[in-house]
N, C-alpha and C. Protein backbone atom coordinates (compact mmCIF):
# COMPACT_ATOMS: atom_id res chain seq x y z
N UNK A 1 22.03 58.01 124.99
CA UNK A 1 21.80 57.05 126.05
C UNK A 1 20.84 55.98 125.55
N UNK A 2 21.23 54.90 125.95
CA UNK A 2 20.10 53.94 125.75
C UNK A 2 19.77 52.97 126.76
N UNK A 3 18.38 52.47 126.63
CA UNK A 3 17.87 51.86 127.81
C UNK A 3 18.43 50.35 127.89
N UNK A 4 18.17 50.20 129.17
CA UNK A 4 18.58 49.06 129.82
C UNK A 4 18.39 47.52 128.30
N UNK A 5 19.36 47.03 127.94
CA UNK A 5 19.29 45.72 126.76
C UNK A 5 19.38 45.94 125.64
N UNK A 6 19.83 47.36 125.70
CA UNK A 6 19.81 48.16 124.62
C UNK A 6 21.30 48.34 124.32
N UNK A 7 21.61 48.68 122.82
CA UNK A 7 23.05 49.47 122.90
C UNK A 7 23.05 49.86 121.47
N UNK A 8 24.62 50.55 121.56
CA UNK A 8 24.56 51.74 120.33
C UNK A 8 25.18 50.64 119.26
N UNK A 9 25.15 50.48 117.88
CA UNK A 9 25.20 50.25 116.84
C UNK A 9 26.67 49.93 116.35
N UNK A 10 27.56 50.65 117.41
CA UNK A 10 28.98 50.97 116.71
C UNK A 10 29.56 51.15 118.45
N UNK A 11 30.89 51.00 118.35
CA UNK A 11 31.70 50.82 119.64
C UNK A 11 31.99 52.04 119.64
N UNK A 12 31.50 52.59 120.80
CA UNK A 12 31.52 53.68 121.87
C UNK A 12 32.68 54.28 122.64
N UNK A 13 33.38 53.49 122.69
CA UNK A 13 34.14 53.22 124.22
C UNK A 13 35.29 54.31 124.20
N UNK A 14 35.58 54.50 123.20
CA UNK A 14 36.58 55.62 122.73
C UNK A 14 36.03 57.06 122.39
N UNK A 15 34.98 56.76 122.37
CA UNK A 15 34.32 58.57 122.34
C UNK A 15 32.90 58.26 123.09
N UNK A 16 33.15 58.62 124.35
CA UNK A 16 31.74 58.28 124.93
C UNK A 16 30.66 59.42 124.41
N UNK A 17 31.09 60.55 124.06
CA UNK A 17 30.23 61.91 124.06
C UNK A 17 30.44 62.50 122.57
N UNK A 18 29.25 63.23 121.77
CA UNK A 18 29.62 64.20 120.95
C UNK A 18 29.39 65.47 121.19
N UNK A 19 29.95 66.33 120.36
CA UNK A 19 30.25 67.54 120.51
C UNK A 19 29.71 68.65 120.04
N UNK A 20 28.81 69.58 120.06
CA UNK A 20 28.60 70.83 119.19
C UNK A 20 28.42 71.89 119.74
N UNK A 21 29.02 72.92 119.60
CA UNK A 21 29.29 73.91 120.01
C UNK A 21 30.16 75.28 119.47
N UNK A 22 30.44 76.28 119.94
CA UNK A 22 31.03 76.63 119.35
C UNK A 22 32.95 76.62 118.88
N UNK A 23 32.97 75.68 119.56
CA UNK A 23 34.51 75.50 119.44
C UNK A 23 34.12 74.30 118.22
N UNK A 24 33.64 73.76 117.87
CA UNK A 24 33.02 72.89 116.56
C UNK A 24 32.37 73.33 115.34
N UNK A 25 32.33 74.70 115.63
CA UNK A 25 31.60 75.83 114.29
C UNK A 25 30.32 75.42 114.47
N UNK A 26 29.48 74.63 115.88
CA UNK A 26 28.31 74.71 115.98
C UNK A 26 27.83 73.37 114.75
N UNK A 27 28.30 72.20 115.08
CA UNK A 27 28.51 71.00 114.19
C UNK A 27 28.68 70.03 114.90
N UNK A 28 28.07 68.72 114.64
CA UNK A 28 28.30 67.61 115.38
C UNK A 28 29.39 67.20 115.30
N UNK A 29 30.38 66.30 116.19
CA UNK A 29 31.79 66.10 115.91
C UNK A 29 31.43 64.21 115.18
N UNK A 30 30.39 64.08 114.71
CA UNK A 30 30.00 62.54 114.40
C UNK A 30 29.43 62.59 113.11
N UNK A 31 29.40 62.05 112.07
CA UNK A 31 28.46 61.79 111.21
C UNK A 31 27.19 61.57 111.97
N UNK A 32 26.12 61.79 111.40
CA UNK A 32 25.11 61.74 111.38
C UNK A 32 24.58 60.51 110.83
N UNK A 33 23.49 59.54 111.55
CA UNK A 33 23.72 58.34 110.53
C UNK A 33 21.96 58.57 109.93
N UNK A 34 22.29 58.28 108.29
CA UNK A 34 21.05 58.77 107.58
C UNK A 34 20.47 60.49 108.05
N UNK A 35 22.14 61.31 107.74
CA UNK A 35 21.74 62.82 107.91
C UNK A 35 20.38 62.95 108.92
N UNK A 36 20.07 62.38 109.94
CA UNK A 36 19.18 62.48 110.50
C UNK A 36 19.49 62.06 112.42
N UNK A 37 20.19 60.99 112.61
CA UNK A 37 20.14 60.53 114.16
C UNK A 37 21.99 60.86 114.47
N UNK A 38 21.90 60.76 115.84
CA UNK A 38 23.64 60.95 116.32
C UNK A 38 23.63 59.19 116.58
N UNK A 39 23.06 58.65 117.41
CA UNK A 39 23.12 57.23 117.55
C UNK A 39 21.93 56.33 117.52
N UNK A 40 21.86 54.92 116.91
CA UNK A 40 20.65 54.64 117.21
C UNK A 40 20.69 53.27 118.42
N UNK A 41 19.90 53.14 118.97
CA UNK A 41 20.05 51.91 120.54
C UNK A 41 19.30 50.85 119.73
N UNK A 42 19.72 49.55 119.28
CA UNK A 42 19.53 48.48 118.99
C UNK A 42 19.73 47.29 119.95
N UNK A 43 18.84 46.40 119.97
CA UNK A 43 18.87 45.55 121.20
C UNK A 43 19.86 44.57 121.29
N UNK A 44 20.47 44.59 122.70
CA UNK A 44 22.10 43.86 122.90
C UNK A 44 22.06 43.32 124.34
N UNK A 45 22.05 42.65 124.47
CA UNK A 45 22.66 41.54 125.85
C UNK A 45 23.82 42.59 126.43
N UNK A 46 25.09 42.88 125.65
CA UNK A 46 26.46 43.58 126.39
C UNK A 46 26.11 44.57 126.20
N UNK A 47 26.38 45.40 126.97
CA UNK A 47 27.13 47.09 127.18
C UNK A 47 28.35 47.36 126.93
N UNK A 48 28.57 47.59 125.75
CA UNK A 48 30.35 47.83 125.52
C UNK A 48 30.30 49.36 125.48
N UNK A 49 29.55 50.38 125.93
CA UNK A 49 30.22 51.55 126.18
C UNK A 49 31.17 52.18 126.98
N UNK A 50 30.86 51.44 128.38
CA UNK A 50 31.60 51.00 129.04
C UNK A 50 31.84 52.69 130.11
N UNK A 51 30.34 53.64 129.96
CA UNK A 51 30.48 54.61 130.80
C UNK A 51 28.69 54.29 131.33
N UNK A 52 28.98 54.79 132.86
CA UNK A 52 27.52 54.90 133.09
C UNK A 52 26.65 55.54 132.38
N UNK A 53 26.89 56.77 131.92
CA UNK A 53 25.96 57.50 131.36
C UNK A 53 25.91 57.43 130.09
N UNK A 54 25.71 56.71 129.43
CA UNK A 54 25.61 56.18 128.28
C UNK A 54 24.52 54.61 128.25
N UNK A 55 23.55 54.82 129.50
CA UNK A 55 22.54 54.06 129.85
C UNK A 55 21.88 54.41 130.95
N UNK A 56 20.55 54.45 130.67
CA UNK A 56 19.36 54.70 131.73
C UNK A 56 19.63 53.52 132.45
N UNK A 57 19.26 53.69 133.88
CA UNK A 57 19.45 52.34 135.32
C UNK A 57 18.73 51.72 134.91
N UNK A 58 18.79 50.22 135.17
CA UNK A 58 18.44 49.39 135.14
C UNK A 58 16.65 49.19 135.51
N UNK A 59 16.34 50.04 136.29
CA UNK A 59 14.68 50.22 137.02
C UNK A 59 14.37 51.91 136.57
N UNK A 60 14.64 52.12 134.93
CA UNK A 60 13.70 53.20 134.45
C UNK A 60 14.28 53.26 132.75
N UNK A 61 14.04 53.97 132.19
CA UNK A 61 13.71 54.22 130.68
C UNK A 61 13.88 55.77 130.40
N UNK A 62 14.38 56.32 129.15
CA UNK A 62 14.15 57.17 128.73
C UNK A 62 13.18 58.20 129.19
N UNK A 63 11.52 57.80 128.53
CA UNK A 63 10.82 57.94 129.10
C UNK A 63 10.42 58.35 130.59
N UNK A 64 10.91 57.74 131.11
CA UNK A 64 10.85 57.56 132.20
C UNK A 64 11.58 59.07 133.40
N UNK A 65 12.73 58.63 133.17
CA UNK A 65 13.79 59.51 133.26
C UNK A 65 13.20 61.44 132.56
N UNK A 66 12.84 61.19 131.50
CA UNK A 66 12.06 62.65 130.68
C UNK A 66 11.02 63.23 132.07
N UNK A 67 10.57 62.24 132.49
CA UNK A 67 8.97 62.60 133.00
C UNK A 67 9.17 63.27 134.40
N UNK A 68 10.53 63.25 134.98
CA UNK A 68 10.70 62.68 136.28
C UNK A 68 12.25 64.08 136.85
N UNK A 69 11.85 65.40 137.00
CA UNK A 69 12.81 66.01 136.99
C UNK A 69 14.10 65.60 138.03
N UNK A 70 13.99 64.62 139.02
CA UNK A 70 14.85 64.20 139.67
C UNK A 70 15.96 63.50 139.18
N UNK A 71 14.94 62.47 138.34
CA UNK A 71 15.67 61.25 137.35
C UNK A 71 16.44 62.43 136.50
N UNK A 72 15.54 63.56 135.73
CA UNK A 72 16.72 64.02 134.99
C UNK A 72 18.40 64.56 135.09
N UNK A 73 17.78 65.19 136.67
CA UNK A 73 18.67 65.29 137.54
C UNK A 73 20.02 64.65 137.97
N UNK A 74 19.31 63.49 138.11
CA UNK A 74 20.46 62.43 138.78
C UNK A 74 21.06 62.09 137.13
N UNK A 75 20.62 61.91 136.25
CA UNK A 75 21.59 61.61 135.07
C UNK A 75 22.46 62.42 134.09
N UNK A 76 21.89 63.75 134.61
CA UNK A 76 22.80 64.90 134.29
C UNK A 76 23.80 64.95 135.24
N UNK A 77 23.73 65.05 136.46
CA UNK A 77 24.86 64.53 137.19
C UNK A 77 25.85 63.89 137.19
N UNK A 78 25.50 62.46 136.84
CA UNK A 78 25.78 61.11 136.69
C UNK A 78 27.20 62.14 135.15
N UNK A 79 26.70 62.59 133.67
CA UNK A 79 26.95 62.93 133.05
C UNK A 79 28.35 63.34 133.12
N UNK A 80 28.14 64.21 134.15
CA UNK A 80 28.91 66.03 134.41
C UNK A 80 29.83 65.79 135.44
N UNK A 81 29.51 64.40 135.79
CA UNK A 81 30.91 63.58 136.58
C UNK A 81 31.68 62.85 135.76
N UNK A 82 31.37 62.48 135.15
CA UNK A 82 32.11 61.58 134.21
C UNK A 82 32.52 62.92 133.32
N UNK A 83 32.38 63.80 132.69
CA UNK A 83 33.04 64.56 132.08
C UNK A 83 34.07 65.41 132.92
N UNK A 84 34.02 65.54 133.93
CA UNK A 84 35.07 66.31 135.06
C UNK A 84 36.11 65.23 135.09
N UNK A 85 36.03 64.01 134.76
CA UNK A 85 36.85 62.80 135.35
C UNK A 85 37.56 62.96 134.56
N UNK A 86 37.29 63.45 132.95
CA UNK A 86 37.85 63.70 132.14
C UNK A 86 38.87 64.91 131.77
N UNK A 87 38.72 65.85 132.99
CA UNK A 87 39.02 66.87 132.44
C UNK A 87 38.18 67.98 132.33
N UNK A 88 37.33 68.01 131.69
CA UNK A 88 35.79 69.02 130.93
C UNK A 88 35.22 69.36 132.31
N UNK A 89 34.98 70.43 131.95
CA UNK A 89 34.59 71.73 132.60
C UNK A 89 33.33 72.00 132.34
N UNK A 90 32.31 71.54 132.61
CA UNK A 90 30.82 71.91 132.40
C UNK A 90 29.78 73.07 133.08
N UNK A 91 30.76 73.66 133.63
CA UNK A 91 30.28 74.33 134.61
C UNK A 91 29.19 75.87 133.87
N UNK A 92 30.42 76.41 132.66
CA UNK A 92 29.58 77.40 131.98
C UNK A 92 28.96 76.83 130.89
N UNK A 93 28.28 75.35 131.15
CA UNK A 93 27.40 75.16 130.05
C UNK A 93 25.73 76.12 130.22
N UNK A 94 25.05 76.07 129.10
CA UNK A 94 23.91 76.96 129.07
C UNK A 94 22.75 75.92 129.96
N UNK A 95 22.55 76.21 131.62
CA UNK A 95 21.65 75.32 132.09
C UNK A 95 20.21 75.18 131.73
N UNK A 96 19.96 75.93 131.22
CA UNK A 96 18.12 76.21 130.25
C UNK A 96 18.14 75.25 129.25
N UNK A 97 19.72 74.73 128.47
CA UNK A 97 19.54 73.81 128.03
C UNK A 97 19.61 71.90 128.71
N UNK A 98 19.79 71.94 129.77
CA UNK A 98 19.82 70.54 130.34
C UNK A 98 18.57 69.85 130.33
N UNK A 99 18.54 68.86 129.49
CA UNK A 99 17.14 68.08 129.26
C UNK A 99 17.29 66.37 128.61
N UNK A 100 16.66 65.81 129.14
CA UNK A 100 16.66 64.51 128.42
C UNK A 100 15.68 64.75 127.31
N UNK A 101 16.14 64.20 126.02
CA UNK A 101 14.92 64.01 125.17
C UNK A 101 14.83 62.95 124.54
N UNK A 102 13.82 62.24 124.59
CA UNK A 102 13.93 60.70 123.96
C UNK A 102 13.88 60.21 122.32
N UNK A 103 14.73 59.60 121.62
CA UNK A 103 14.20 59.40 120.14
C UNK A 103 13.44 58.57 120.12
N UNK A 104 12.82 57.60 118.98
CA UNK A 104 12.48 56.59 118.77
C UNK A 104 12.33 55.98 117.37
């Protein structure tokens, strides 16, 4: 996710989400860029991801969102709708793991 003026490096729009798990042998389904990040948010006028959740609202931040278990709330939501829209079934994901965590 990246914050509001922000965007990802490379066009999105065709794979909004990556993957690891065990149907992936427990492996990202993305290169890694510099064996180290999944995406990095570089500053952009457009949003070509072109899914909500693939950006913090407009009136909060990463940060923000981390601090704020509601905010995390509402964007895991936000998430886990857009993946049902798809199809995906999130339901037996591991909930101990649901967390925003911010890079920088």
């Amino acid at each position: 996710m990246c914050n509001q003026g922000y965007d990802f490096q490379f066009l999105r729009s065709s794979r909004l989400y990556e993957e690891c798990g065990n149907a992936t042998g427990f492996s990202w389904t993305t290169q890694l860029v510099g064996e180290k990040v999944l995406a990095v948010c570089s500053p952009s006028e457009v949003a070509i991801s072109g899914a909500k959740s693939a950006y913090f609202p407009s009136n909060s931040t990463c940060v923000h969102t981390a601090a704020f278990p509601e905010a995390q709330a509402e964007q895991l939501n936000t998430f886990l709708r857009e993946l049902a829209e798809r199809g995906i079934d999130g339901s037996s994901r591991d909930l101990g793991a649901d967390c925003v965590t911010c890079g920088y």
